[in-house]
N, C-alpha and C. Protein backbone atom coordinates (compact mmCIF):
# COMPACT_ATOMS: atom_id res chain seq x y z
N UNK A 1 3.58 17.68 6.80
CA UNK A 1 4.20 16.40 7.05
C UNK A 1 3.15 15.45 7.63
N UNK A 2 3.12 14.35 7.29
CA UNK A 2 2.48 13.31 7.78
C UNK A 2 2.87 12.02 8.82
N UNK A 3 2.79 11.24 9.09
CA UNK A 3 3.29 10.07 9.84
C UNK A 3 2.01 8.75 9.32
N UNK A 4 2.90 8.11 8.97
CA UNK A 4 2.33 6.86 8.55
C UNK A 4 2.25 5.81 9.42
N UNK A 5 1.54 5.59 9.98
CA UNK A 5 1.72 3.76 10.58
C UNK A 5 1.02 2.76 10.18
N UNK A 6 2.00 2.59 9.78
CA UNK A 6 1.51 0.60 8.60
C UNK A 6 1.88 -0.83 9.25
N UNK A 7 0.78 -1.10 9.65
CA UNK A 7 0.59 -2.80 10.26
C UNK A 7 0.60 -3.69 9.19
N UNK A 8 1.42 -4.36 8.94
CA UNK A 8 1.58 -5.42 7.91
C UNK A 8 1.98 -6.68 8.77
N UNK A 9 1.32 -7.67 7.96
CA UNK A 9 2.31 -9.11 8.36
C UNK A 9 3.42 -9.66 8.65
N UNK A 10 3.94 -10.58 9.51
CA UNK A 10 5.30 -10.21 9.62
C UNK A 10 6.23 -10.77 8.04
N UNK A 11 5.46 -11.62 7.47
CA UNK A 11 6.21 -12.55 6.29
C UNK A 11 6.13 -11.05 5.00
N UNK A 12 5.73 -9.80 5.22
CA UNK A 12 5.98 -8.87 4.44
C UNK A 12 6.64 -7.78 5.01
N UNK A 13 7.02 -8.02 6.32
CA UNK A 13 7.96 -6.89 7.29
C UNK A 13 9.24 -6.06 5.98
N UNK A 14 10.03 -7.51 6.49
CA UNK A 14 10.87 -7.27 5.50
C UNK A 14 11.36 -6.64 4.25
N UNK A 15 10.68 -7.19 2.92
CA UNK A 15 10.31 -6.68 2.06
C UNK A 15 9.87 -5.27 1.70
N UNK A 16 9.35 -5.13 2.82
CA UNK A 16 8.14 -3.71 2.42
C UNK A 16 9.36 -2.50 3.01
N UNK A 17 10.06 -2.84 4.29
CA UNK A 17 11.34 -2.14 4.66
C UNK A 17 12.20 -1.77 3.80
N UNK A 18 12.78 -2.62 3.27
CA UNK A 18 13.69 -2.72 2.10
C UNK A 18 12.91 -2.12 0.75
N UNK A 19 11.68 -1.99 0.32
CA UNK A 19 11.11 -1.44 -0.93
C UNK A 19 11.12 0.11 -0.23
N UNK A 20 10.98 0.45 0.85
CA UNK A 20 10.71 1.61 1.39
C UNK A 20 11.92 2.61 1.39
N UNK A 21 12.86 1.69 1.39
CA UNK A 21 14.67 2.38 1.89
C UNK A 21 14.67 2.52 0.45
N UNK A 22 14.45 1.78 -0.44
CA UNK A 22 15.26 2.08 -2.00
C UNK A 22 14.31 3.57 -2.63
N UNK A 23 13.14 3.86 -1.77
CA UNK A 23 13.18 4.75 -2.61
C UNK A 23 13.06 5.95 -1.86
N UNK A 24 13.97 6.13 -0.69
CA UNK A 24 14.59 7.24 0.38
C UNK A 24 13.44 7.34 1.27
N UNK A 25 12.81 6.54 1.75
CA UNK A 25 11.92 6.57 2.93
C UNK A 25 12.50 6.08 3.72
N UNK A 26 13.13 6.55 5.54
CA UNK A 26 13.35 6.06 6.48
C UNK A 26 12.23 5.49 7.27
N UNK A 27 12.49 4.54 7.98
CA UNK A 27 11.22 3.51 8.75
C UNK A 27 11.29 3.16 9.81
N UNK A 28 10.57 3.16 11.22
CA UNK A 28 11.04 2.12 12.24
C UNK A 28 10.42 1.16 12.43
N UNK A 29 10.97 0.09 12.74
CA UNK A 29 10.11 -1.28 13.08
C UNK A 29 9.74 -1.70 14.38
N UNK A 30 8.45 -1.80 14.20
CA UNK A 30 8.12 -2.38 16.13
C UNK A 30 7.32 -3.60 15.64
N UNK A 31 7.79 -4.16 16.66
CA UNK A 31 6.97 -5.69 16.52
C UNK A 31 5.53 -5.71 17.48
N UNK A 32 4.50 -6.24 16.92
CA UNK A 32 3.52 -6.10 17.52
C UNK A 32 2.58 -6.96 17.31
N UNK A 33 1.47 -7.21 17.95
CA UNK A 33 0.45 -8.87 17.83
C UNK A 33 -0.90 -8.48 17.64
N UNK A 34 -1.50 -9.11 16.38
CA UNK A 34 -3.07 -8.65 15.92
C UNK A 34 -3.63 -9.30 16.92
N UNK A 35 -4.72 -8.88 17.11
CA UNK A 35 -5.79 -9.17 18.12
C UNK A 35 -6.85 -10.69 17.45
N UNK A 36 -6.74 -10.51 16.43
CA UNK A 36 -8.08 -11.40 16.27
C UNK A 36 -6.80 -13.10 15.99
N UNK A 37 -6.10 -13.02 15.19
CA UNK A 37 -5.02 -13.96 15.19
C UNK A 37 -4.28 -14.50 16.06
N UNK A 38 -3.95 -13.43 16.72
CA UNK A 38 -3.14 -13.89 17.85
C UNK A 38 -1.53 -13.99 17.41
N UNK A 39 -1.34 -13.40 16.57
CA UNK A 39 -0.13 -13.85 15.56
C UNK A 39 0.40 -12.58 15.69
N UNK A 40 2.13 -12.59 15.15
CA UNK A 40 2.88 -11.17 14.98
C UNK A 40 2.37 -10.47 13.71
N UNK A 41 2.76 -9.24 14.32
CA UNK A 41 2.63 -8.50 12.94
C UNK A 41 3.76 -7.72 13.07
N UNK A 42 3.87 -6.61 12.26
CA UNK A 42 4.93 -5.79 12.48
C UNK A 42 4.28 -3.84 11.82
N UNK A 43 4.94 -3.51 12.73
CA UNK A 43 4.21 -1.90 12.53
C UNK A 43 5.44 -1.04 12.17
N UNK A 44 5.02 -0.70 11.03
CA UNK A 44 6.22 0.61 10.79
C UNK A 44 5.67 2.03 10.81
N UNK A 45 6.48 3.11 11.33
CA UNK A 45 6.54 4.35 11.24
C UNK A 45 7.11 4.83 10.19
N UNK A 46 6.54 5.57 9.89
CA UNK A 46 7.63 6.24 8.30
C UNK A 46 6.54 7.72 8.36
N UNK A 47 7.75 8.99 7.83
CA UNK A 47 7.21 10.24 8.48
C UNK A 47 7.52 10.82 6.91
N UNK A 48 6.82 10.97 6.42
CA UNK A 48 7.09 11.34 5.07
C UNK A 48 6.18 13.46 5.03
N UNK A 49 6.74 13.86 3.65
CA UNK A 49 6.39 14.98 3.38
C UNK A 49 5.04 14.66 2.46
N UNK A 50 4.25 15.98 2.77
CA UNK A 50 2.52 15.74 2.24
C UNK A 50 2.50 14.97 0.92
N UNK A 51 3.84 15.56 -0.06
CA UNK A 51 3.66 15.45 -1.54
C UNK A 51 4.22 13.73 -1.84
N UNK A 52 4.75 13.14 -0.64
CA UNK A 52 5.69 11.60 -1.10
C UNK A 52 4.43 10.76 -0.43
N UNK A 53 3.64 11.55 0.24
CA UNK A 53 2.19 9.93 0.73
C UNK A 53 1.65 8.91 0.03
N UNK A 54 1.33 9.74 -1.11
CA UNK A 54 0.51 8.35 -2.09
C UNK A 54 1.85 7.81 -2.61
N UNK A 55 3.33 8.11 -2.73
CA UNK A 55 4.07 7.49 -3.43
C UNK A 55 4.50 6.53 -2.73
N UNK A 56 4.25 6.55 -1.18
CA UNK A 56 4.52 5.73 0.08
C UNK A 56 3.58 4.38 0.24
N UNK A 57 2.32 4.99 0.19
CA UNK A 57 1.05 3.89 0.33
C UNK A 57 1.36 2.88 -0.98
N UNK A 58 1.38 3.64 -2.30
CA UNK A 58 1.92 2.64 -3.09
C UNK A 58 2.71 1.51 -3.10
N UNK A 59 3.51 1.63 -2.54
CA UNK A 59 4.95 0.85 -2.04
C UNK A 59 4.81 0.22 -1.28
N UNK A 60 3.93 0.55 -0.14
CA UNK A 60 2.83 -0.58 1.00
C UNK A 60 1.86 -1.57 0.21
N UNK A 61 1.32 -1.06 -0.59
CA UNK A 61 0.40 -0.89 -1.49
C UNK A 61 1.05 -2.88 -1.93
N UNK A 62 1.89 -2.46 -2.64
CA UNK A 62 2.64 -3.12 -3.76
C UNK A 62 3.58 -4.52 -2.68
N UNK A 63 3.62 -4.39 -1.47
CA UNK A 63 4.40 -4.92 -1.04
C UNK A 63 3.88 -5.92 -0.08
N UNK A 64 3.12 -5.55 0.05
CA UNK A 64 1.76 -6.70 1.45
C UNK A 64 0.96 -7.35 0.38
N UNK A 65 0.61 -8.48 0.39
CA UNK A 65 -0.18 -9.00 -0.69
C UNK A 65 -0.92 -10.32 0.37
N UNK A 66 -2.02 -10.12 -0.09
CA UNK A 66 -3.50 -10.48 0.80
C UNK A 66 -3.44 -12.35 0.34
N UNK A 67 -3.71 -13.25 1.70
CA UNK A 67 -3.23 -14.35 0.85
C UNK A 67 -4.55 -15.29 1.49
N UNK A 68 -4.83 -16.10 1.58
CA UNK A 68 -5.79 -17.29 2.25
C UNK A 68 -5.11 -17.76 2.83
N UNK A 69 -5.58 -18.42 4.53
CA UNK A 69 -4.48 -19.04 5.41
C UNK A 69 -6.03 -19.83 6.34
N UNK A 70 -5.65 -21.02 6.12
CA UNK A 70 -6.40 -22.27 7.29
C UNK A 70 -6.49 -21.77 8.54
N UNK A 71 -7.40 -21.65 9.46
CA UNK A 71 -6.92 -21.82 10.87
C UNK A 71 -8.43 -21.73 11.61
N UNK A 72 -7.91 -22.85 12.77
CA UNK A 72 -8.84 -23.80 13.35
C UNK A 72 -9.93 -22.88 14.74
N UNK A 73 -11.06 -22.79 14.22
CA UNK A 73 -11.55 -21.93 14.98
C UNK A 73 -11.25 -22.46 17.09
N UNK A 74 -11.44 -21.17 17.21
CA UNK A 74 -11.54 -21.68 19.13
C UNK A 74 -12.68 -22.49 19.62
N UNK A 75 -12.55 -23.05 20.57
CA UNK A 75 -13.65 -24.31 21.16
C UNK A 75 -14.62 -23.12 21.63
N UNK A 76 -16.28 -23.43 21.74
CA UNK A 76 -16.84 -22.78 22.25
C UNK A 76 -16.86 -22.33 23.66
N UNK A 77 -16.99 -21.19 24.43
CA UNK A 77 -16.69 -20.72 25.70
C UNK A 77 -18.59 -21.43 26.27
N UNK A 78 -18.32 -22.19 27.39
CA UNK A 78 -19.34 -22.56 28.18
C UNK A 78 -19.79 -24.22 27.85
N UNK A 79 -18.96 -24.80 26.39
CA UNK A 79 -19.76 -26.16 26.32
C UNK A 79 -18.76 -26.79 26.82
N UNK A 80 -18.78 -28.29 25.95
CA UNK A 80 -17.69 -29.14 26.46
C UNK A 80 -17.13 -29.19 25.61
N UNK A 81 -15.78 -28.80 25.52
CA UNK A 81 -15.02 -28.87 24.79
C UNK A 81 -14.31 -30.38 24.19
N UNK A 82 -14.60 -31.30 25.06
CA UNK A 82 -14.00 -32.82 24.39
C UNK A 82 -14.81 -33.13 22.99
N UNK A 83 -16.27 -32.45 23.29
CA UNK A 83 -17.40 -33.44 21.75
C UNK A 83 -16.67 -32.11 20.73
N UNK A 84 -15.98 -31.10 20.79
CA UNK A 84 -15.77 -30.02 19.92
C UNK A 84 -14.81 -30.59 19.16
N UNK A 85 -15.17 -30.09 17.94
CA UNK A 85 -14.13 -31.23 16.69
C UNK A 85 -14.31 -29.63 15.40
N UNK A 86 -12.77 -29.14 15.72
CA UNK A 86 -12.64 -27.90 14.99
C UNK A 86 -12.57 -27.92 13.55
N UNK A 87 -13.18 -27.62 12.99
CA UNK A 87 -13.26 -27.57 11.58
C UNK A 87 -12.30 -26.42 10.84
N UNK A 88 -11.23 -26.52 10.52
CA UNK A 88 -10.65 -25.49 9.90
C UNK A 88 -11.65 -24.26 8.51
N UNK A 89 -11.16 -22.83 8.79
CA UNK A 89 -12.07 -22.29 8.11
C UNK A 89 -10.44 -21.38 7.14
N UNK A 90 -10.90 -20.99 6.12
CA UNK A 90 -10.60 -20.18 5.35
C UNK A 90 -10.41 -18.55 5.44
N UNK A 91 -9.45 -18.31 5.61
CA UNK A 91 -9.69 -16.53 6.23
C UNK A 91 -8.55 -15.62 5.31
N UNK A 92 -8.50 -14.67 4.89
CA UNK A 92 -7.88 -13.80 4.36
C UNK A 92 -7.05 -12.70 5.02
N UNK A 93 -5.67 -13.15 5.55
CA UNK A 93 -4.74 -12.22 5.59
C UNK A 93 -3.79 -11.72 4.93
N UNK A 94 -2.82 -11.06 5.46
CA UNK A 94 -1.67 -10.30 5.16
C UNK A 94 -2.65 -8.69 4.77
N UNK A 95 -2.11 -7.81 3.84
CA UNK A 95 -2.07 -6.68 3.05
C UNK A 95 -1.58 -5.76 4.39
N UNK A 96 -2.34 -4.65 4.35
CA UNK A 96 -2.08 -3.88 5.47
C UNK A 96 -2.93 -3.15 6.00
N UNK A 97 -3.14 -2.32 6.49
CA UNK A 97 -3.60 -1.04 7.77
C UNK A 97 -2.81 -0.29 8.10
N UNK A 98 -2.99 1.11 7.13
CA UNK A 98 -2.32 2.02 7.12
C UNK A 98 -3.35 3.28 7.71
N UNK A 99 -2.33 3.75 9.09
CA UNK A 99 -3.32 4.85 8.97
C UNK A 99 -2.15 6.26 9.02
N UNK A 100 -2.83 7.10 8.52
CA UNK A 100 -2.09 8.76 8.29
C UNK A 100 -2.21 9.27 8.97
N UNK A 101 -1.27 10.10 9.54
CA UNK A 101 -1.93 11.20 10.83
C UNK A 101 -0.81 12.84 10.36
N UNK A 102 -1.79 13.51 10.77
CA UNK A 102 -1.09 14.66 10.86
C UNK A 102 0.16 14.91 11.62
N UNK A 103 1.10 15.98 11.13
CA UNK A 103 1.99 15.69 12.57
C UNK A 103 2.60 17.48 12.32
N UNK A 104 2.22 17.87 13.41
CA UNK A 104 2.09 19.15 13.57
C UNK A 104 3.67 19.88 13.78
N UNK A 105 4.17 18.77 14.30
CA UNK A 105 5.65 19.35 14.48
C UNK A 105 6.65 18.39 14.87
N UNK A 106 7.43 18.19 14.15
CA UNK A 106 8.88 17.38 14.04
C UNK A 106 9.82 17.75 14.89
N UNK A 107 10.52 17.25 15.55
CA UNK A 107 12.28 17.61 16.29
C UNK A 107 13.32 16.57 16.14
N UNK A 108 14.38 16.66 15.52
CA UNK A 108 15.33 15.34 15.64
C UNK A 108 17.00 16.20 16.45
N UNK A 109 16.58 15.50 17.60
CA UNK A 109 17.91 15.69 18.48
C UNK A 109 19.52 14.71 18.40
């Protein structure tokens, strides 16, 4: 058995939940905030058997889709921030960060 935790965007939370349930994967949702953005994301758990993983990542895979998004860099730390005139830059989010972990032993009470 494995355990999946997949950090996706929050504008693919949804979606990727619902693609996950239709094809008998249970999920939990925690809400959680990327570091470099500063923005939500959302992290799911999903505990799948060795042989349904790649059929899982697929479905992550298929459901986060990587997009271009504007956003205005931070003022420099130490100058003056009044002459600072932010130039919006181009950056590539959404998809995901999935990582697998072993899971040595299950209990559901």
């Amino acid at each position: 058995m494995k355990l999946l935790l997949a950090v996706v965007q929050d504008k693919d939370a949804n979606r990727l939940v619902e693609a996950l349930a239709d094809e008998n994967f249970q999920s939990t949702k925690l809400s959680s905030t990327g570091g470099f953005l500063k923005e939500g994301n959302t992290t799911l758990i999903v505990g799948v058997n060795d042989d349904r993983v790649d059929p899982a990542l697929e479905i992550i895979k298929k459901n986060c889709s990587q997009r271009d998004q504007m956003v205005a860099p931070i003022s420099p730390m130490g100058g003056n921030a009044d002459s600072y005139i932010p130039k919006p830059v181009k950056i590539e989010v959404g998809g995901a960060t999935v990582f697998v972990l072993p899971v040595d032993s299950f209990f559901q009470f």
